[in-house]
N, C-alpha and C. Protein backbone atom coordinates (compact mmCIF):
# COMPACT_ATOMS: atom_id res chain seq x y z
N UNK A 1 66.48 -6.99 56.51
CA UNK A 1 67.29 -6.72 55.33
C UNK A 1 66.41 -6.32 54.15
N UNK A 2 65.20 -6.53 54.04
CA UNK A 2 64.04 -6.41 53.22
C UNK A 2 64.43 -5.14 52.81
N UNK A 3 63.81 -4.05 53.88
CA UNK A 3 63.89 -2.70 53.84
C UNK A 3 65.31 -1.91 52.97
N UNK A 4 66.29 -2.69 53.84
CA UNK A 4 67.51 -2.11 53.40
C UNK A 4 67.75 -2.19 51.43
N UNK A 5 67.47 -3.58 51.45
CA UNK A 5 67.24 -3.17 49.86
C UNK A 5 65.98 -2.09 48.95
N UNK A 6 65.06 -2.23 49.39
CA UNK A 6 64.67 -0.46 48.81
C UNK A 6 65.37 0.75 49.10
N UNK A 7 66.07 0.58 50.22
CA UNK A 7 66.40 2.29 49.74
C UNK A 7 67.79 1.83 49.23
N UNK A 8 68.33 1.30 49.24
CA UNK A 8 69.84 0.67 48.71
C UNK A 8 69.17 1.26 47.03
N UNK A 9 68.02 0.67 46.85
CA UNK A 9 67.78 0.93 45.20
C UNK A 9 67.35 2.05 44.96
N UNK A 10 66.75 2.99 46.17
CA UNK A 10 66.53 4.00 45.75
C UNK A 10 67.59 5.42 45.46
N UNK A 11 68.60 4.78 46.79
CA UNK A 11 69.90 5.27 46.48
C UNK A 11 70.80 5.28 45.07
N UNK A 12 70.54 4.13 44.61
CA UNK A 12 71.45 3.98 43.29
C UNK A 12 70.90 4.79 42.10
N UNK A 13 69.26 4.82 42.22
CA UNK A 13 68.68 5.37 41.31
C UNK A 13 68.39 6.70 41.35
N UNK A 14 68.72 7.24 42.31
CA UNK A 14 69.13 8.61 43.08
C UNK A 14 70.66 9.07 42.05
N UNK A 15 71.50 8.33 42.28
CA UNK A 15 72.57 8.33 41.51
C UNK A 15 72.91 8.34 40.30
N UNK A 16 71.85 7.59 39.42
CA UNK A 16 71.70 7.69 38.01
C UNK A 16 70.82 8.63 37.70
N UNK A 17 69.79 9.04 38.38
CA UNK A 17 68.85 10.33 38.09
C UNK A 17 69.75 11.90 38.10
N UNK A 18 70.67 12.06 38.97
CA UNK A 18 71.88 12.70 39.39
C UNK A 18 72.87 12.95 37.73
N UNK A 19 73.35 12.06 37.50
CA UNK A 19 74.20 11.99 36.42
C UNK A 19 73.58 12.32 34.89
N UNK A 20 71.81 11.60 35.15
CA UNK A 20 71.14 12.25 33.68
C UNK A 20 71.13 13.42 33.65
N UNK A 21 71.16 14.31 34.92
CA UNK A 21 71.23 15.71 35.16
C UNK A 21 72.27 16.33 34.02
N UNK A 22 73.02 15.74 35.40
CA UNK A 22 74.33 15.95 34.73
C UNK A 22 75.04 16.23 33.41
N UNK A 23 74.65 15.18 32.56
CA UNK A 23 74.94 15.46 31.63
C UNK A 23 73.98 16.05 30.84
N UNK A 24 72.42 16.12 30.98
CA UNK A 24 72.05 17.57 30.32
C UNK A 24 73.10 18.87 30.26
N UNK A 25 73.22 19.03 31.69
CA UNK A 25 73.57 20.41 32.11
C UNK A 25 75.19 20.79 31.19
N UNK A 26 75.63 19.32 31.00
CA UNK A 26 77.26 19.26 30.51
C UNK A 26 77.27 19.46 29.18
N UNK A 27 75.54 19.53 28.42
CA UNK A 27 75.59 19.17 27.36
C UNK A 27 74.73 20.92 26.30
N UNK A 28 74.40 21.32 27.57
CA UNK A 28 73.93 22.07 27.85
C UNK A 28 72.22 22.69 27.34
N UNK A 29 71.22 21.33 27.33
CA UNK A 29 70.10 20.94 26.92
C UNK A 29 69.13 22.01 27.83
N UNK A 30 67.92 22.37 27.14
CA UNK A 30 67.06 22.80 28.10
C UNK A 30 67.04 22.29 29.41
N UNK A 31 66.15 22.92 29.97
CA UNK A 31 66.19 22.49 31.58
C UNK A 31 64.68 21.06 30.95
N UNK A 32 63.94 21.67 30.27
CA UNK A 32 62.44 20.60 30.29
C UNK A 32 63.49 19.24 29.51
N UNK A 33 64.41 19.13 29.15
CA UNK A 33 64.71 18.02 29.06
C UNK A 33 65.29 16.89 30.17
N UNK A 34 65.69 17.76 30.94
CA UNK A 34 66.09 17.27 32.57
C UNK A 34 65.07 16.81 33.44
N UNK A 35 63.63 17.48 33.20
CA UNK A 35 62.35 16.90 34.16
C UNK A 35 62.23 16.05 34.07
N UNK A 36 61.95 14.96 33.47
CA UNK A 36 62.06 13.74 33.88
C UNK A 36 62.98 13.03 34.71
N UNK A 37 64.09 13.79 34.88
CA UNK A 37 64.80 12.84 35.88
C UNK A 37 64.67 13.95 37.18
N UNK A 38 64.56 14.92 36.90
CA UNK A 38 64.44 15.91 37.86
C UNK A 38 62.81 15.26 38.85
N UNK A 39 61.71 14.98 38.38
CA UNK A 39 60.74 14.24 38.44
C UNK A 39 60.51 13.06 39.33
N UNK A 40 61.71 12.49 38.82
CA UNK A 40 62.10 10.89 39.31
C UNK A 40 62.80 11.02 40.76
N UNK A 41 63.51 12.16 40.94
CA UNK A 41 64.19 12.30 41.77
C UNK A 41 63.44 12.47 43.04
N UNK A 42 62.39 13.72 42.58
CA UNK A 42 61.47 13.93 43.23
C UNK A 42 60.59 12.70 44.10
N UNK A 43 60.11 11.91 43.59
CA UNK A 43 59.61 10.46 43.75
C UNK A 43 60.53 9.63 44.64
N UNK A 44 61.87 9.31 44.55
CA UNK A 44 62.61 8.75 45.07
C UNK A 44 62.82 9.43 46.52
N UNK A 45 63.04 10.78 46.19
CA UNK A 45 63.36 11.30 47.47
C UNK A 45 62.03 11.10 48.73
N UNK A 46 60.92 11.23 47.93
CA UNK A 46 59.59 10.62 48.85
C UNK A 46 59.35 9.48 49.22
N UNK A 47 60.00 8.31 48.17
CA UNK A 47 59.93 6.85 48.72
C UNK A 47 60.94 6.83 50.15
N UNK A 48 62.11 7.66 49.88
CA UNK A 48 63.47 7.39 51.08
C UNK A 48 62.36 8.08 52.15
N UNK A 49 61.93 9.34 52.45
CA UNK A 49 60.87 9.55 53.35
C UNK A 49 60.18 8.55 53.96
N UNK A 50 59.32 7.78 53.14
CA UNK A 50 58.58 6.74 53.34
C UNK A 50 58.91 5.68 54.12
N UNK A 51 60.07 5.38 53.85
CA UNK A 51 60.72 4.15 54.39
C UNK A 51 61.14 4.57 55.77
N UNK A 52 61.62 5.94 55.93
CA UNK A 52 62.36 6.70 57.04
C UNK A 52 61.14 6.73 57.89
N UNK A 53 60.04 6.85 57.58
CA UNK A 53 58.83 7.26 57.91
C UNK A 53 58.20 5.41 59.01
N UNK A 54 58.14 4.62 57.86
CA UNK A 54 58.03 3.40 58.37
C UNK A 54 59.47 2.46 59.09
N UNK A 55 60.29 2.77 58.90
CA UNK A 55 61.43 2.23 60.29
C UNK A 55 61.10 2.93 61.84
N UNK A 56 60.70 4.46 61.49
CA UNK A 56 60.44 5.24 63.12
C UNK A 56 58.99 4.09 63.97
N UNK A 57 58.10 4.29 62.81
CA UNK A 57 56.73 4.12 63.43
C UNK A 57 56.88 2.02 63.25
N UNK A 58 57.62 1.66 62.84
CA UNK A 58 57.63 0.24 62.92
C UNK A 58 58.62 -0.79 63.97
N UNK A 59 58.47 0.37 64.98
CA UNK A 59 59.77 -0.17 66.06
C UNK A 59 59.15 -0.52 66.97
């Protein structure tokens, strides 16, 4: 269950990185104000890798 809670959090924060988008785009802000979550996303999506990465090779 360990595991499952990191990506559970990486999921959620996937979700809020998603919506800061969002409302740049709604708000209609530069794009360099979005990199940071654009950034974050980036990161997250490599941690979910990671984990995907260590469930295959940890069996």
């Amino acid at each position: 269950m360990r595991g499952l809670d990191g990506v559970l959090a990486a999921i959620g924060l996937i979700i809020i990185m998603l919506s800061a988008i969002g409302v740049h785009l709604n708000n209609n802000d530069p794009l360099a104000d979005s990199f940071d979550a654009i950034t974050q996303l980036v990161y997250l999506f490599i941690l979910l890798g990671m984990y995907r990465i260590h469930s295959i090779y940890s069996e």
